[in-house]
Protein backbone atom coordinates (compact mmCIF):
# COMPACT_ATOMS: atom_id res chain seq x y z
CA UNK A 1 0.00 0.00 0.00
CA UNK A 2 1.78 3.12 -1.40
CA UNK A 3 0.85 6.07 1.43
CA UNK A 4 0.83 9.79 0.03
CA UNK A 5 2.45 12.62 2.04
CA UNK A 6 -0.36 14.48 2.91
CA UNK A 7 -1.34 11.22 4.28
CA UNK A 8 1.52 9.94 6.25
CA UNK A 9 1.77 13.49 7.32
CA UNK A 10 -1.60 13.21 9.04
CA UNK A 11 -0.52 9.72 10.47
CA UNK A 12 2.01 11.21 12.03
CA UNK A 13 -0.15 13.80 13.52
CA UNK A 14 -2.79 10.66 14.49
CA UNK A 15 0.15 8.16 16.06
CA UNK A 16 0.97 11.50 18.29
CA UNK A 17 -2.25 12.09 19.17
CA UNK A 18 -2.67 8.80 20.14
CA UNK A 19 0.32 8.26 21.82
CA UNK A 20 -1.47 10.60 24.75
CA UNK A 21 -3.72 7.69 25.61
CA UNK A 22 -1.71 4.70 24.97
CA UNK A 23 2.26 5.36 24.71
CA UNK A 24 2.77 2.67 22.64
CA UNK A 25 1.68 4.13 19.62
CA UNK A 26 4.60 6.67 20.09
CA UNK A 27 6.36 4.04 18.62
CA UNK A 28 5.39 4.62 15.06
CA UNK A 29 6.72 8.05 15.14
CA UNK A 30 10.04 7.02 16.81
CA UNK A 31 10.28 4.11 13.97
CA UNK A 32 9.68 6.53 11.24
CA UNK A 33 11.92 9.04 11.95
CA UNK A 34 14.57 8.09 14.26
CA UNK A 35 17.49 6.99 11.69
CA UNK A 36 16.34 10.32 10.33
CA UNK A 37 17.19 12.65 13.29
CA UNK A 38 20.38 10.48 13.95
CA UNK A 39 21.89 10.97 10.35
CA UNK A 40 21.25 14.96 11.13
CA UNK A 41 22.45 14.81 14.33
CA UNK A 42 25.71 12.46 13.25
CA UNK A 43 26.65 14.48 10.83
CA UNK A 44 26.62 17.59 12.73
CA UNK A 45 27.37 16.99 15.75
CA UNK A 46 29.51 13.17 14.78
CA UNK A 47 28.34 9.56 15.69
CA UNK A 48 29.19 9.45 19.42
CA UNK A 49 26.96 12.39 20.16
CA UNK A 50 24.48 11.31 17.88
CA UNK A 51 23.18 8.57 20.04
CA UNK A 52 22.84 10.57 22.88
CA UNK A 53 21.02 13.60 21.16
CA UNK A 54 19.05 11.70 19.23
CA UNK A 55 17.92 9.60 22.01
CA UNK A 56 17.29 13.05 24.03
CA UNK A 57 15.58 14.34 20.92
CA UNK A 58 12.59 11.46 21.14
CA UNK A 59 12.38 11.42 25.04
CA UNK A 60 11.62 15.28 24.80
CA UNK A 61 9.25 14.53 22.40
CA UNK A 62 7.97 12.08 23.89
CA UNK A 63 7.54 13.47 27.01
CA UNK A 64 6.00 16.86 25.16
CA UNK A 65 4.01 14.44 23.14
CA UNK A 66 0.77 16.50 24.80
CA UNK A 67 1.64 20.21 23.43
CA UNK A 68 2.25 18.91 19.38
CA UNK A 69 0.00 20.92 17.44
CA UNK A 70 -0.43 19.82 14.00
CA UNK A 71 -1.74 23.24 12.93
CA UNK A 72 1.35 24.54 13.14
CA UNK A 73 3.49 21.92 11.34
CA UNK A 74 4.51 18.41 10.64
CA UNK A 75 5.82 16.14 12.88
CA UNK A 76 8.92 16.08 11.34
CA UNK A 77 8.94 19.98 11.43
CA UNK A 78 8.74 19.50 15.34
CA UNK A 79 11.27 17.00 15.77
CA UNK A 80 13.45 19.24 14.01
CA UNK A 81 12.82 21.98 15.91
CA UNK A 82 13.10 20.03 19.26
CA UNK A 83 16.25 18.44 17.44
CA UNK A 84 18.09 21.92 17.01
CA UNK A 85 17.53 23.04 20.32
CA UNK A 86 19.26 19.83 21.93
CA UNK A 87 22.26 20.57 19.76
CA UNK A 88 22.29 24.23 20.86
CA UNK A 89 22.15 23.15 24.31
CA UNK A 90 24.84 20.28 23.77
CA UNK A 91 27.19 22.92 22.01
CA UNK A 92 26.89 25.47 24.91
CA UNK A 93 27.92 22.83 27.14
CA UNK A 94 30.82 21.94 24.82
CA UNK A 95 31.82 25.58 24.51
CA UNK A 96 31.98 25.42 28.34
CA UNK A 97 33.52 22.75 28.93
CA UNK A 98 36.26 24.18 26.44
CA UNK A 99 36.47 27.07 28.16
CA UNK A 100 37.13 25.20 31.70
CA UNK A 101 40.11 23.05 29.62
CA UNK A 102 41.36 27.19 28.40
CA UNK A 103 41.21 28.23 32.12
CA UNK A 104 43.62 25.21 33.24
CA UNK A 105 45.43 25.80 30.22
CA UNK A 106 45.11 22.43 28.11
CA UNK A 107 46.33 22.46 24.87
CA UNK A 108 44.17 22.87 21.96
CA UNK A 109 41.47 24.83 24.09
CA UNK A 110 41.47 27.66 22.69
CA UNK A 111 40.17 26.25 19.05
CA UNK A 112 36.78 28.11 18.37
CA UNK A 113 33.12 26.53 18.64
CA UNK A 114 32.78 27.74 15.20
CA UNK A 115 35.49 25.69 14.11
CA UNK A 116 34.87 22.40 15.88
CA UNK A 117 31.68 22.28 14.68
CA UNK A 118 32.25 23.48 10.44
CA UNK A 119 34.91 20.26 11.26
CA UNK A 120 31.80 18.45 11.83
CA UNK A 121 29.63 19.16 8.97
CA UNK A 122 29.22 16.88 5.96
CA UNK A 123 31.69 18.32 3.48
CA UNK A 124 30.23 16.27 1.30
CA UNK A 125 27.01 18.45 0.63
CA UNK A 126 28.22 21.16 -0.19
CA UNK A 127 32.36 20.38 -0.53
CA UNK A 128 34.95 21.45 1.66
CA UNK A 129 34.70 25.05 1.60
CA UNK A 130 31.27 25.48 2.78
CA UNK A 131 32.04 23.37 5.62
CA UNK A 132 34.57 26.09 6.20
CA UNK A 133 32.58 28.88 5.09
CA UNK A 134 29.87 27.51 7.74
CA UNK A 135 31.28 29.00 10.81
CA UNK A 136 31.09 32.58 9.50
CA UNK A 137 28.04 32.85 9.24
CA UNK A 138 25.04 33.68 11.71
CA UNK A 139 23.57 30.96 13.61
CA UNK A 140 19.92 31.78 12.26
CA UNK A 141 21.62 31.60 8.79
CA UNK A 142 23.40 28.13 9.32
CA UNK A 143 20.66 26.36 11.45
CA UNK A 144 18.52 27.26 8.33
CA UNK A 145 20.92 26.02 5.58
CA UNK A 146 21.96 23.03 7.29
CA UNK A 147 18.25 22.22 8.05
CA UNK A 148 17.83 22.61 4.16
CA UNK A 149 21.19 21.06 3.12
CA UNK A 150 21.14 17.92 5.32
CA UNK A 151 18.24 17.69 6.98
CA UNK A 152 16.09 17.89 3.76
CA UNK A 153 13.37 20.32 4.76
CA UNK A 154 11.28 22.32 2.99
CA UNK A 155 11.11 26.44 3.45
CA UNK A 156 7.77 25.79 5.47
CA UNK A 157 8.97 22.88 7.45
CA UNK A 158 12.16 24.92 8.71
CA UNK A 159 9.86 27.76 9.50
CA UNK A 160 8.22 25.80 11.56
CA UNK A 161 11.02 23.80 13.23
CA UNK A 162 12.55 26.77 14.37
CA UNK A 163 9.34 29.01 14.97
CA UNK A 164 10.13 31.57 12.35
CA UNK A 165 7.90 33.15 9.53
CA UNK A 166 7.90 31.55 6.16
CA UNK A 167 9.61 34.33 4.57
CA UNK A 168 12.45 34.47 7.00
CA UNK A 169 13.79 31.39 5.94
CA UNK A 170 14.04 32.39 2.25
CA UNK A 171 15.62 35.77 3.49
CA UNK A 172 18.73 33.92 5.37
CA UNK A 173 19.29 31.44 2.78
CA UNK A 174 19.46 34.50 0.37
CA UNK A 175 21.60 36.36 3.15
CA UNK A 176 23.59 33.47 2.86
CA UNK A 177 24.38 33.42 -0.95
CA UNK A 178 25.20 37.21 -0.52
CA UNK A 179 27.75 35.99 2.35
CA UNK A 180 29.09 33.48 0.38
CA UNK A 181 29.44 34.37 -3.31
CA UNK A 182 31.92 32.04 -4.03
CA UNK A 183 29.65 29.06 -3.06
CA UNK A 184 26.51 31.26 -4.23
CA UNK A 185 25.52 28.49 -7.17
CA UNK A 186 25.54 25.67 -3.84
CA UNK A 187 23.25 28.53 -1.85
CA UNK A 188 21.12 28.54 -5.14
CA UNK A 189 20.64 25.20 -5.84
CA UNK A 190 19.81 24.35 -1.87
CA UNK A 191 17.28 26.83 -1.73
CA UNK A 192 15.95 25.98 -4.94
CA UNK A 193 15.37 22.48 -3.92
CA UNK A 194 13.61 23.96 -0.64
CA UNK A 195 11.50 25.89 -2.75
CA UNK A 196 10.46 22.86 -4.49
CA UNK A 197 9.83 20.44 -1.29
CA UNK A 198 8.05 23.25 0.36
């Protein structure tokens, strides 16, 4: 049985619902997406952390299951959004802990967050340089780009995984082919395939 989209979409929404009542049928969401969030969250953050975030990412969920409101997005869109938080979280803990290593003065502490994580990234999305590139720009910007670039989203599920107008998200992937004109064609073509999914 081939299931549309729009359908799965609102099976999603359904599974959730249900999953108020009987917890079990949480399940379906955490089978249908879970190698998802962890190939995000791998290449991001790398594998190690992946199983923890991810794991953290469905047990928020999970436990949040209550407050999902379909009307403003797709499940996906909201484990997204729930996704990107964790790693903000698990970065600021990373910066500090960097900065405790800094203040006992450990080598190799004083390499920026910026760096560590355009190390990270999949160069092979976009190549090399806008792995590099990455860590100039605003973290609006990236969260957006990489949300396009690896996570696959469309313009209206990143607007809703990170609680931001429609229009927004076209505005800092455009800010970021201005940033970047040397990778501007990459920019282009991501955004184009947003356009297209969303």
């Amino acid at each position: 049985m081939i299931v549309s989209s729009a359908g799965m979409r609102h099976d999603d929404a359904r599974q959730v619902e249900l999953s108020v009542r009987d917890p079990e049928c949480f399940g379906v969401v955490f089978d249908r997406y879970f190698a998802e969030i962890h190939r995000y969250v791998a290449r991001r953050l790398g594998r190690d952390a992946a199983d923890d975030v991810a794991g953290e990412v469905f047990l928020t969920a999970f436990r949040s299951r209550r407050r999902f409101d379909a009307d403003r997005g797709t499940v996906r869109a909201w484990l997204y959004g729930i996704v990107t938080n964790h790693m903000s979280a698990y970065h600021r803990q990373e910066v500090r802990a960097y900065r405790v290593l800094a203040r006992a003065g450990l080598q190799g502490a004083e390499e920026g967050h910026a760096d560590r994580v355009a190390e990270r990234v999949d160069a092979g999305v976009a190549g090399r340089e806008l792995a590099g590139a990455l860590a100039t720009l605003p973290r609006g910007d990236r969260e957006v780009l990489l949300l396009v670039a690896l996570g696959g989203l469309s313009h209206a599920d990143v607007a809703a995984a990170l609680g931001i107008p429609y229009v927004t998200v076209g505005a800092r992937l455009n800010r970021v082919r201005k940033k970047l004109p040397g990778l501007a064609s990459v920019a282009l073509e991501i955004e184009r395939e947003g356009r297209g999914r969303g």
